[in-house]
PDB file of N, CA and C in Angstrom:
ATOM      1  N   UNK A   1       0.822  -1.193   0.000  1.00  0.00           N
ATOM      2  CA  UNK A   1       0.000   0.000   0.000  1.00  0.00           C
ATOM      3  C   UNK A   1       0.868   1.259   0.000  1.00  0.00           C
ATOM      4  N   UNK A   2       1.916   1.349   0.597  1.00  0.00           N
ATOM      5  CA  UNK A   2       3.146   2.332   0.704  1.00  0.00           C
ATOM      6  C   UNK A   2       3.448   2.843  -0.331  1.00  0.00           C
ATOM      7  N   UNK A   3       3.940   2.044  -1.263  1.00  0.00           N
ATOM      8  CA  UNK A   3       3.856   2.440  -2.478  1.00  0.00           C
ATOM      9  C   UNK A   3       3.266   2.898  -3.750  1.00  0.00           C
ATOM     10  N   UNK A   4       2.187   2.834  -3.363  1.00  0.00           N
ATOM     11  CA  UNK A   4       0.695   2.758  -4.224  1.00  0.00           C
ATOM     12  C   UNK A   4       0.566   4.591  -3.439  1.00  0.00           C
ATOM     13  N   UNK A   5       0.643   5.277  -2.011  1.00  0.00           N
ATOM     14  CA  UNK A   5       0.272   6.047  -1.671  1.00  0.00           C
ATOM     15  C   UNK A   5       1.811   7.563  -1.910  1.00  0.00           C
ATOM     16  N   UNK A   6       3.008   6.721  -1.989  1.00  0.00           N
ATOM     17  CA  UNK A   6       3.980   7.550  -2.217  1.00  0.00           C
ATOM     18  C   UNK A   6       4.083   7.999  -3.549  1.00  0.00           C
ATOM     19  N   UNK A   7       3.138   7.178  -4.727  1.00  0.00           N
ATOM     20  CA  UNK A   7       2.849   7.823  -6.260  1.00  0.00           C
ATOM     21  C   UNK A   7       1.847   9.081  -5.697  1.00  0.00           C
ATOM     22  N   UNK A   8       1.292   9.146  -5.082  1.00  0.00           N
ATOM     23  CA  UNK A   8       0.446  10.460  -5.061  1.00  0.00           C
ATOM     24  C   UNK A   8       0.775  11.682  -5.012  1.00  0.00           C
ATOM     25  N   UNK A   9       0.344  12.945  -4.920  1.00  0.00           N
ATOM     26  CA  UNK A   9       1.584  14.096  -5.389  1.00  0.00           C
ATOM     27  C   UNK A   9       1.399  14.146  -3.855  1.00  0.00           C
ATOM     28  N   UNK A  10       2.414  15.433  -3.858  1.00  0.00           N
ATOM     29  CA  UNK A  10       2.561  15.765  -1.925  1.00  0.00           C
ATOM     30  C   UNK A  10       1.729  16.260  -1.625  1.00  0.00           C
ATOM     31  N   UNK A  11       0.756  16.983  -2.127  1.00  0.00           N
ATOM     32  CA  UNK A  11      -0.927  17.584  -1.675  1.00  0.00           C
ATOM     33  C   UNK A  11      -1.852  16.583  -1.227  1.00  0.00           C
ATOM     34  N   UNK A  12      -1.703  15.605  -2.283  1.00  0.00           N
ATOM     35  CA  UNK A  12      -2.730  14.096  -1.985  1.00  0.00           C
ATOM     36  C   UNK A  12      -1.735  13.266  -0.748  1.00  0.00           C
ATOM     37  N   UNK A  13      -0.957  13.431  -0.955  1.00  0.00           N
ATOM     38  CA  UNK A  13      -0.241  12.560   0.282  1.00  0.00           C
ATOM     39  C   UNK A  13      -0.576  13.484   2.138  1.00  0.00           C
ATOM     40  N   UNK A  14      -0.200  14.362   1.812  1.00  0.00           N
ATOM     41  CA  UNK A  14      -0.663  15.308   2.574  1.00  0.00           C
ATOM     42  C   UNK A  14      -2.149  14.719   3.088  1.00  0.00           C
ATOM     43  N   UNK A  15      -2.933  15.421   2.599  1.00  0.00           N
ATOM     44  CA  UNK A  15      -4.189  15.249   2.648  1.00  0.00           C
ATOM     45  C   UNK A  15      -4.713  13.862   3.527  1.00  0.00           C
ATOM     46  N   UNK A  16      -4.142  12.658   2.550  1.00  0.00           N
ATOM     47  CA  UNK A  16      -4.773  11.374   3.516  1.00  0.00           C
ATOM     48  C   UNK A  16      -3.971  11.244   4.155  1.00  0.00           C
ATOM     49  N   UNK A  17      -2.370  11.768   4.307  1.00  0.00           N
ATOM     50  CA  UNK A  17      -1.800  10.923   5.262  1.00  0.00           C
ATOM     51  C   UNK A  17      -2.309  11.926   6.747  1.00  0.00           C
ATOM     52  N   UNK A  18      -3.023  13.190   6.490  1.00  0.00           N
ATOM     53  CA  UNK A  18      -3.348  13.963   7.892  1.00  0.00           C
ATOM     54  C   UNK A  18      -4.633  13.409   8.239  1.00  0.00           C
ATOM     55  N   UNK A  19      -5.424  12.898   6.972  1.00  0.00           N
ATOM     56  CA  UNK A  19      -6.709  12.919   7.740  1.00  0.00           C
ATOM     57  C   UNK A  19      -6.917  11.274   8.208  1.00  0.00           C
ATOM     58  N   UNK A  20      -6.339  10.481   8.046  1.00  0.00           N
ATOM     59  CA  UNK A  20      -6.023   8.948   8.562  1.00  0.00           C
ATOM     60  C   UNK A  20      -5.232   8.704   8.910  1.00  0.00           C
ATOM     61  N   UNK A  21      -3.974   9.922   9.608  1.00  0.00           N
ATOM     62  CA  UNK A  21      -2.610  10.027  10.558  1.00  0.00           C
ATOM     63  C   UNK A  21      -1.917   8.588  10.237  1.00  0.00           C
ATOM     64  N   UNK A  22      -1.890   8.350   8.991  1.00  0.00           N
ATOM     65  CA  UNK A  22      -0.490   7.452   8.928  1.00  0.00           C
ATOM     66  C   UNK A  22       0.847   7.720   7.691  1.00  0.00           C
ATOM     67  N   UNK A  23       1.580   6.969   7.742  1.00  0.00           N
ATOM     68  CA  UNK A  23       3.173   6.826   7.797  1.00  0.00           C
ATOM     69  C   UNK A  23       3.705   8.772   8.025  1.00  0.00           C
ATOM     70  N   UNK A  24       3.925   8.647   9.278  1.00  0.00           N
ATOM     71  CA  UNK A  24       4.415   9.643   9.947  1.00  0.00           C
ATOM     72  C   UNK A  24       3.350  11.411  10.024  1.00  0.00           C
ATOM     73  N   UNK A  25       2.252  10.890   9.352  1.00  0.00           N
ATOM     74  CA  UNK A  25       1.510  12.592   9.330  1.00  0.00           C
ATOM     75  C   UNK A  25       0.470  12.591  11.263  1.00  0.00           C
ATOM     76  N   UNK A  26       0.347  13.359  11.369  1.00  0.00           N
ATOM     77  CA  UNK A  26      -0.181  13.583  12.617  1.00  0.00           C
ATOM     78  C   UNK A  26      -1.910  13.215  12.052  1.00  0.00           C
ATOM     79  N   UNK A  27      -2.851  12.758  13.019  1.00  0.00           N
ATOM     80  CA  UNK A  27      -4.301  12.607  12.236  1.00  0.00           C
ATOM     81  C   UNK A  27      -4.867  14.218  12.752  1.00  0.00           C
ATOM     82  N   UNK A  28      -5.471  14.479  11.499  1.00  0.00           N
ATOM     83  CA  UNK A  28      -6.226  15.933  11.783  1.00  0.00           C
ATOM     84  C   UNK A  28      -7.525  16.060  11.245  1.00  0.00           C
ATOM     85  N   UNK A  29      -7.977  16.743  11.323  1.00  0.00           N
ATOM     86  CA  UNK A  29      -9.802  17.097  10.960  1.00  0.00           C
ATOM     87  C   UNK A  29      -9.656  17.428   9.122  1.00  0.00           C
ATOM     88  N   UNK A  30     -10.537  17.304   8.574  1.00  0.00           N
ATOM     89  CA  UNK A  30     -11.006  18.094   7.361  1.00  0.00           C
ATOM     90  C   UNK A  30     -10.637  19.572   7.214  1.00  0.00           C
ATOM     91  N   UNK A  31     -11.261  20.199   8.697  1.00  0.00           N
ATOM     92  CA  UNK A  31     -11.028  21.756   8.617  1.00  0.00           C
ATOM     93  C   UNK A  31      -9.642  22.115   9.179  1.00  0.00           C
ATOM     94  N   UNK A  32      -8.693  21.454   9.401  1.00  0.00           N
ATOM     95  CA  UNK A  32      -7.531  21.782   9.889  1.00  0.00           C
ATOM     96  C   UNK A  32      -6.545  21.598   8.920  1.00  0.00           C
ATOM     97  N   UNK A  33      -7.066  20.400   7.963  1.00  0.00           N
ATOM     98  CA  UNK A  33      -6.149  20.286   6.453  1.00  0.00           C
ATOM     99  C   UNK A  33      -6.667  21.827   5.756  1.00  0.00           C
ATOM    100  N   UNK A  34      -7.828  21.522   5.775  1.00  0.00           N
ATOM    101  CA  UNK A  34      -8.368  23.161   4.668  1.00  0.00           C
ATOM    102  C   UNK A  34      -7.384  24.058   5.410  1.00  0.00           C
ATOM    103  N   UNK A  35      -7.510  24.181   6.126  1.00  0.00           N
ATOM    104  CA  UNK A  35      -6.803  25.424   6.981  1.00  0.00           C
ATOM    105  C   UNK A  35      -5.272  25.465   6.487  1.00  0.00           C
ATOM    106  N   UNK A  36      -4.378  24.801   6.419  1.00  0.00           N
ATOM    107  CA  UNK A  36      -2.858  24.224   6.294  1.00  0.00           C
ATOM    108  C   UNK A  36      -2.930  24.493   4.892  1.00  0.00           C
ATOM    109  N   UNK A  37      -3.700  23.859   3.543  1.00  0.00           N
ATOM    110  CA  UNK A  37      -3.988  24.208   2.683  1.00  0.00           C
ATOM    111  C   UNK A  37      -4.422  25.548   2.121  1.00  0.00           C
ATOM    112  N   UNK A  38      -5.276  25.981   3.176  1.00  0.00           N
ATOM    113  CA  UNK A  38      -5.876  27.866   2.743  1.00  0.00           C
ATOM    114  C   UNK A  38      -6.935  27.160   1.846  1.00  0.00           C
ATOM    115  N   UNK A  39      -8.023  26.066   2.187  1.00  0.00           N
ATOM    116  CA  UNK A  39      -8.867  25.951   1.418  1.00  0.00           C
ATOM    117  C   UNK A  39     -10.305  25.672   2.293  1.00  0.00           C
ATOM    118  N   UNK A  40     -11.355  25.470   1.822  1.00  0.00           N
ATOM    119  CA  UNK A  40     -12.681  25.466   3.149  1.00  0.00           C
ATOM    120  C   UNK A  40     -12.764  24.018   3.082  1.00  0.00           C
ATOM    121  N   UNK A  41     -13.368  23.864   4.484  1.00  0.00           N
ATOM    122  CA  UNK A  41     -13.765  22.212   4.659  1.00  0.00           C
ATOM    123  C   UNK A  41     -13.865  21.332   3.350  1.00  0.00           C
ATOM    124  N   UNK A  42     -14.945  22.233   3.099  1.00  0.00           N
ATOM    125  CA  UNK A  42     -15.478  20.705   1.767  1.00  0.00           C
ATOM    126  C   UNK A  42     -14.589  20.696   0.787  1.00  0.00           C
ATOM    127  N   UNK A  43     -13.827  21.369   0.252  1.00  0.00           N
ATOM    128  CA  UNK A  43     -12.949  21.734  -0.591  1.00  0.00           C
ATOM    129  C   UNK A  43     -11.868  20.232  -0.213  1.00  0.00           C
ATOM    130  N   UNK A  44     -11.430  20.620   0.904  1.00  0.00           N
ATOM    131  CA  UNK A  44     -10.791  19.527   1.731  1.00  0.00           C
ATOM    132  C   UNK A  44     -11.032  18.300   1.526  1.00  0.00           C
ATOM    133  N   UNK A  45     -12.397  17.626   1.549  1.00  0.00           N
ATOM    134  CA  UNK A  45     -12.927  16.658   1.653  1.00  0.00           C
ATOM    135  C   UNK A  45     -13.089  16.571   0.584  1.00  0.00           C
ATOM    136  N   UNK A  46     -13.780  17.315  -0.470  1.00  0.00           N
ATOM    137  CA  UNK A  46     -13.433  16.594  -2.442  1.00  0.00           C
ATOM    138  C   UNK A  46     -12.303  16.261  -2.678  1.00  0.00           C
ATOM    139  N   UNK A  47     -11.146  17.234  -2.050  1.00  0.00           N
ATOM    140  CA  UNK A  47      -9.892  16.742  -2.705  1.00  0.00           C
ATOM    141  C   UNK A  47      -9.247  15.070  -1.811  1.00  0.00           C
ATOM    142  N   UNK A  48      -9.695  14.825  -0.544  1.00  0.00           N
ATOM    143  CA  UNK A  48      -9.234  13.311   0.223  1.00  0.00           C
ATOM    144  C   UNK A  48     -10.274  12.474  -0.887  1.00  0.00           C
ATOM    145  N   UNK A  49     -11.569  12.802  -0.783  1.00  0.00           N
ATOM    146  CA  UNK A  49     -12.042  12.255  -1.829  1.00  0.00           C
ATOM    147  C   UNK A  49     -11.732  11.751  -3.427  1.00  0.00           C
ATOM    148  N   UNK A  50     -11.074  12.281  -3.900  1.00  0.00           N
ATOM    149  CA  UNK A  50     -10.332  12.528  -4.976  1.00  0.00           C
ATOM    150  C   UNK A  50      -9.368  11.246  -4.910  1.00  0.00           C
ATOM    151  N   UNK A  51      -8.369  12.120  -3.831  1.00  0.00           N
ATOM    152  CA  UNK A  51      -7.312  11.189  -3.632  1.00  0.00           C
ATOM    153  C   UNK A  51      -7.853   9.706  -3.279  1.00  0.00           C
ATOM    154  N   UNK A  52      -8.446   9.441  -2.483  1.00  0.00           N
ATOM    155  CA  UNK A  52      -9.022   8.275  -2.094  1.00  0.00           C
ATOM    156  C   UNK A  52      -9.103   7.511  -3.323  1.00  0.00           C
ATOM    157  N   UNK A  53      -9.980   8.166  -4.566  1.00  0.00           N
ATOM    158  CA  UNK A  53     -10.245   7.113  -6.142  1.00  0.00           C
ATOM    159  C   UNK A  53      -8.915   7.187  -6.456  1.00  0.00           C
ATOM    160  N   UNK A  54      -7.875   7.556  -6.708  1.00  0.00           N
ATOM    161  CA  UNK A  54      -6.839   7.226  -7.265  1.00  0.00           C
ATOM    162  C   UNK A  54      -5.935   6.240  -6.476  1.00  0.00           C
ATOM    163  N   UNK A  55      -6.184   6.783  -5.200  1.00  0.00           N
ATOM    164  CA  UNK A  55      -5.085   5.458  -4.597  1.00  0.00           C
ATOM    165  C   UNK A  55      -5.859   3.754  -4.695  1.00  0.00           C
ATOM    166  N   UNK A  56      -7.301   3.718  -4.475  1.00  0.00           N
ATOM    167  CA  UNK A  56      -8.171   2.665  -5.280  1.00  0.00           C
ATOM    168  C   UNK A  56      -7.114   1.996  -6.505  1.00  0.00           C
ATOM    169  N   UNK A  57      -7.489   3.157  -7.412  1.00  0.00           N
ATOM    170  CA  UNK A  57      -7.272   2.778  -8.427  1.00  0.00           C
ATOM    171  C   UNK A  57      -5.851   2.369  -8.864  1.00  0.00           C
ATOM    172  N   UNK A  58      -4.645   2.821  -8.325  1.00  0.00           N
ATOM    173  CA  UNK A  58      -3.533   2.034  -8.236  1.00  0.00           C
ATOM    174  C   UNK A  58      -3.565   1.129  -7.593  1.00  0.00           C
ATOM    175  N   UNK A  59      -4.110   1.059  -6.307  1.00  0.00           N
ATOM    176  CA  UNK A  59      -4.132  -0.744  -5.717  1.00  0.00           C
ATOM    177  C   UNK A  59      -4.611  -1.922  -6.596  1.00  0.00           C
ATOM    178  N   UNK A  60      -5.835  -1.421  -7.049  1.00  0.00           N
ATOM    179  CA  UNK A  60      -6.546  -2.888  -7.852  1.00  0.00           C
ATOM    180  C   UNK A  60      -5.379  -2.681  -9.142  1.00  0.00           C
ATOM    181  N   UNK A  61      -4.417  -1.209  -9.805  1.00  0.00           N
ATOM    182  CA  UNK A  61      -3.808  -1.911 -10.864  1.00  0.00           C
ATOM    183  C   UNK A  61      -2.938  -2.970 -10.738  1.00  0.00           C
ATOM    184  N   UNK A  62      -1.995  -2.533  -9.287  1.00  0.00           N
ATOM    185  CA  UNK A  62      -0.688  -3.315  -8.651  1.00  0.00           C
ATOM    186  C   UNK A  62      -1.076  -4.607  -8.100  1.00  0.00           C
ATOM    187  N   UNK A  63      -0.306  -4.610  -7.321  1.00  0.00           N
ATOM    188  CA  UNK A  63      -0.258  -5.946  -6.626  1.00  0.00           C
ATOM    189  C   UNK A  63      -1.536  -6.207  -5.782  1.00  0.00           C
ATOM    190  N   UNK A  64      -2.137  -5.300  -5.104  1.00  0.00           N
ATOM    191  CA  UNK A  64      -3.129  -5.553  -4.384  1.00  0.00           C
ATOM    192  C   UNK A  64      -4.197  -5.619  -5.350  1.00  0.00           C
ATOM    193  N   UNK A  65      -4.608  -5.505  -6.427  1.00  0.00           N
ATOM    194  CA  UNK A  65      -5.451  -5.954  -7.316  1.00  0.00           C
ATOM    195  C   UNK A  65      -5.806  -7.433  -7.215  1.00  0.00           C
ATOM    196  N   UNK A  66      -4.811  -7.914  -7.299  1.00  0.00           N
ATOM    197  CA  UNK A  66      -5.086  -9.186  -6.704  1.00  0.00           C
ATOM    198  C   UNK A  66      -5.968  -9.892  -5.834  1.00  0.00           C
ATOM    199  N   UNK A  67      -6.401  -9.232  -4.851  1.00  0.00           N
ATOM    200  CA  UNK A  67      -6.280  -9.554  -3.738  1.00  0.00           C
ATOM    201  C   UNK A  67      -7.651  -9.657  -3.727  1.00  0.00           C
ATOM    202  N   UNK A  68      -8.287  -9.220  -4.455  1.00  0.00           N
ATOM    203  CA  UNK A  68     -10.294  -9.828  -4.267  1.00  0.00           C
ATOM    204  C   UNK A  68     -10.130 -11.657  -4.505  1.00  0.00           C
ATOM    205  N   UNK A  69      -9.446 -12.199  -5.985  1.00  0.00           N
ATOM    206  CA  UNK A  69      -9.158 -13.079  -6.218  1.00  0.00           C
ATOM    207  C   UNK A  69      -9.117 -14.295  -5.188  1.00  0.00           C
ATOM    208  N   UNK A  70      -8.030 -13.518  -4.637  1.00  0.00           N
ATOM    209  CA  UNK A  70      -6.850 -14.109  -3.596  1.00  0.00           C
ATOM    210  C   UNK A  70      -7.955 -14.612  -2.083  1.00  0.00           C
ATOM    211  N   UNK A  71      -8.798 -13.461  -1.642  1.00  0.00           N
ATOM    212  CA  UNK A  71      -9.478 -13.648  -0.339  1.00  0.00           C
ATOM    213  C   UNK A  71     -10.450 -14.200  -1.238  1.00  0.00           C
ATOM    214  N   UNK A  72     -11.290 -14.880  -2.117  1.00  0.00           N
ATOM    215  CA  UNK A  72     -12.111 -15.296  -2.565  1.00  0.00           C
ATOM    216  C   UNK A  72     -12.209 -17.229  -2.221  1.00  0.00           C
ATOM    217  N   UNK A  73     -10.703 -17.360  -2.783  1.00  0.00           N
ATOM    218  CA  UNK A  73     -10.075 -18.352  -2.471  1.00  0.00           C
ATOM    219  C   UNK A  73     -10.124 -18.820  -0.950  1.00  0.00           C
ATOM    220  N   UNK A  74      -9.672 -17.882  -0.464  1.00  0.00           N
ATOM    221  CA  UNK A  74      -9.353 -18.130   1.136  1.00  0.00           C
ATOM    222  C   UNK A  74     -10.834 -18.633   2.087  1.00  0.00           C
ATOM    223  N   UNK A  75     -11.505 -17.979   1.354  1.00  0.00           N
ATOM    224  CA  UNK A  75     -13.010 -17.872   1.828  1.00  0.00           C
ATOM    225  C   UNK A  75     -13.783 -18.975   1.788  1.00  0.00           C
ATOM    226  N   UNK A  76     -13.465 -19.718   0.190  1.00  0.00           N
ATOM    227  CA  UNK A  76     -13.782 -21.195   0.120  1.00  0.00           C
ATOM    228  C   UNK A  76     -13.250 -21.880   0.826  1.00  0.00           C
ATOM    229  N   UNK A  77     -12.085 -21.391   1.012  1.00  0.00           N
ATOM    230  CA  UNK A  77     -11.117 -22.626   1.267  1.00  0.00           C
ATOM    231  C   UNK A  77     -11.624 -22.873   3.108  1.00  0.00           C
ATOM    232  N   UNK A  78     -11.729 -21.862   3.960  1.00  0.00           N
ATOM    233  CA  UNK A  78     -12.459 -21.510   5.265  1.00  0.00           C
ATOM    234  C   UNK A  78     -13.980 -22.403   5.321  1.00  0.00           C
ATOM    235  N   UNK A  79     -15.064 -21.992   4.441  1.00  0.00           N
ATOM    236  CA  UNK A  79     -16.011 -22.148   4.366  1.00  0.00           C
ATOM    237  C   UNK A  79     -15.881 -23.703   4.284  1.00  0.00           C
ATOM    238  N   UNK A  80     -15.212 -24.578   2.827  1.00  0.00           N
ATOM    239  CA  UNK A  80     -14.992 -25.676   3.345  1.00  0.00           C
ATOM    240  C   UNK A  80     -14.146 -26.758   4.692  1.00  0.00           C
ATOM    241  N   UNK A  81     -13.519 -25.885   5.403  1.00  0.00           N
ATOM    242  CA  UNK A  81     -13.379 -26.473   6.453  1.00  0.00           C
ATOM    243  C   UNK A  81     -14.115 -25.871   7.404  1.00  0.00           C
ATOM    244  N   UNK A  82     -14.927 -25.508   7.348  1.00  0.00           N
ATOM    245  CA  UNK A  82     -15.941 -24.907   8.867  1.00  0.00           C
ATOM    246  C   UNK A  82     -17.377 -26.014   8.030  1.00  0.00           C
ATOM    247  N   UNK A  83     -17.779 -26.398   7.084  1.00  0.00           N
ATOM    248  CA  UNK A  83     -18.695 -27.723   6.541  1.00  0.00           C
ATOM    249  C   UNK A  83     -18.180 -29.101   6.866  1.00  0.00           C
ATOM    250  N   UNK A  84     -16.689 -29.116   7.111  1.00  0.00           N
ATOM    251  CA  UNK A  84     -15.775 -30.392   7.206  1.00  0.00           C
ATOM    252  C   UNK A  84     -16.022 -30.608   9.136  1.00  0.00           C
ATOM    253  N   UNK A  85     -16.168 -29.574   9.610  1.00  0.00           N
ATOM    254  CA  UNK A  85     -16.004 -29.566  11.123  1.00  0.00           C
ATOM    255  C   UNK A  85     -17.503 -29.408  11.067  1.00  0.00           C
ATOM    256  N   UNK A  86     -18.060 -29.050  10.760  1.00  0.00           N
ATOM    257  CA  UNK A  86     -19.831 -29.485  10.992  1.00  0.00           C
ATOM    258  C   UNK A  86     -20.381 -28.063  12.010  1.00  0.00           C
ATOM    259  N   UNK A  87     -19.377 -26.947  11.980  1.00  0.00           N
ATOM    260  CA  UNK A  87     -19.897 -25.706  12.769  1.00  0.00           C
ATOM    261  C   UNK A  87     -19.622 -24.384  11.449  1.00  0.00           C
ATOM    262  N   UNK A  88     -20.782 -24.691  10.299  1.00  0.00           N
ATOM    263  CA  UNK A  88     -20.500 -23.829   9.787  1.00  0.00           C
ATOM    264  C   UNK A  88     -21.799 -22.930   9.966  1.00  0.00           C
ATOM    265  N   UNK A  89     -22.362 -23.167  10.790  1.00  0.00           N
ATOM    266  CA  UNK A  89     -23.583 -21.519  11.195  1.00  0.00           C
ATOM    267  C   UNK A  89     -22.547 -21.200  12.583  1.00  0.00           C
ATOM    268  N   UNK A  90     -21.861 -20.938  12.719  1.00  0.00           N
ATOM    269  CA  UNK A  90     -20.690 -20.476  13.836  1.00  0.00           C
ATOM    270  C   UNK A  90     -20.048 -19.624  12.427  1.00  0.00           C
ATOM    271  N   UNK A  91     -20.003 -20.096  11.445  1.00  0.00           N
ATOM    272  CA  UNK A  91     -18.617 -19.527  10.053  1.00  0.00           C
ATOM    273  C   UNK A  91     -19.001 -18.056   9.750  1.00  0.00           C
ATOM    274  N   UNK A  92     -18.481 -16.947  10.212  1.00  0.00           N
ATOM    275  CA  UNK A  92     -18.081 -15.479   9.385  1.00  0.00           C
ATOM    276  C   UNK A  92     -17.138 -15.318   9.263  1.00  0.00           C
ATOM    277  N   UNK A  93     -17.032 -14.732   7.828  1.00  0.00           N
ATOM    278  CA  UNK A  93     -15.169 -14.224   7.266  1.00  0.00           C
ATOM    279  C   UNK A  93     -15.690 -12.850   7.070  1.00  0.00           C
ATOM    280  N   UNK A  94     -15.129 -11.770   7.370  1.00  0.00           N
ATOM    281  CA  UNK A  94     -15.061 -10.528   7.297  1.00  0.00           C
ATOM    282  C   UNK A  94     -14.617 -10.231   5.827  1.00  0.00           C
ATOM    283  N   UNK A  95     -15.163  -9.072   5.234  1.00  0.00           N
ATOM    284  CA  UNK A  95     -14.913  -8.957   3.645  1.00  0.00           C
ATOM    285  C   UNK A  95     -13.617  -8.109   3.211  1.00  0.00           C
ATOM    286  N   UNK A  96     -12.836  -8.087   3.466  1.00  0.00           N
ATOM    287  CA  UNK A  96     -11.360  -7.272   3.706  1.00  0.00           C
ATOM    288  C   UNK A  96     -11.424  -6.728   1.850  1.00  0.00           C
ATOM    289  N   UNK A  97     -12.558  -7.229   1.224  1.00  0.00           N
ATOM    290  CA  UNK A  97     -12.157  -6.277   0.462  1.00  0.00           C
ATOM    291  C   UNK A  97     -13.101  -4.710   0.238  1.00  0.00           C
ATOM    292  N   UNK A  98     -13.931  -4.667   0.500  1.00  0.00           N
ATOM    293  CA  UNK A  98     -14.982  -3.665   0.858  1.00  0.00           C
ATOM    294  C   UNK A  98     -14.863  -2.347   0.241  1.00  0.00           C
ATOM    295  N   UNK A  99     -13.084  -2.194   0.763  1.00  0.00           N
ATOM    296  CA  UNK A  99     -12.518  -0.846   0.556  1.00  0.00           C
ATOM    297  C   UNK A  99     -12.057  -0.527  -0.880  1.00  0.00           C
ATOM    298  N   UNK A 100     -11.777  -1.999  -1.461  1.00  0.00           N
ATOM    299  CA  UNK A 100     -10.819  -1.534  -2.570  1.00  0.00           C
ATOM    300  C   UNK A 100     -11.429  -2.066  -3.818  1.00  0.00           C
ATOM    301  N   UNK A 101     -12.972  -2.258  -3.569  1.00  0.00           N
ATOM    302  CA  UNK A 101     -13.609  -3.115  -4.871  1.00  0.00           C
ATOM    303  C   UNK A 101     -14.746  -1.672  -5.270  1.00  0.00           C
TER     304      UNK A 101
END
């Protein structure tokens, strides 16, 4: 994902790395990026917005594209051993892909 988010320019990096405080940005509000920026809230929030579809859209190109595939697999592969053990109304797999489909 690191890499997929360090293609972004330094405005878009900016942006999500303040408003989801990761790899080294402090987490901050919408109106505190606008502010740092000199732009108004929502302004703020179209542009994380923004950024948000593009970093999408490099994940599913790269390697994490993969990865619907990949947990699809995993899911059967779960599902048939929770039918093999005979507790499969006990069986939830969480959809880890949610974010990036």
């Amino acid at each position: 994902m690191q890499p997929a988010f360090e293609s972004l320019s330094f405005k878009e990096r900016e942006i999500l790395g303040g408003f989801f405080g990761v790899y080294g940005h402090k987490e901050q509000t919408l109106a505190e990026i606008g502010e740092a920026f000199q732009i108004k809230e929502n302004s703020a929030r179209k542009a994380k917005n923004r950024a948000l579809d593009k970093l999408r859209k490099r994940c599913a190109e790269g390697e994490l594209g993969r990865w619907p595939s990949v947990h699809a697999a995993i899911r059967e592969f779960q599902r048939e051993c929770a039918v093999e053990r005979g507790d499969l109304g006990r069986y939830t797999v969480p959809n880890y892909c949610e974010e990036i489909e």
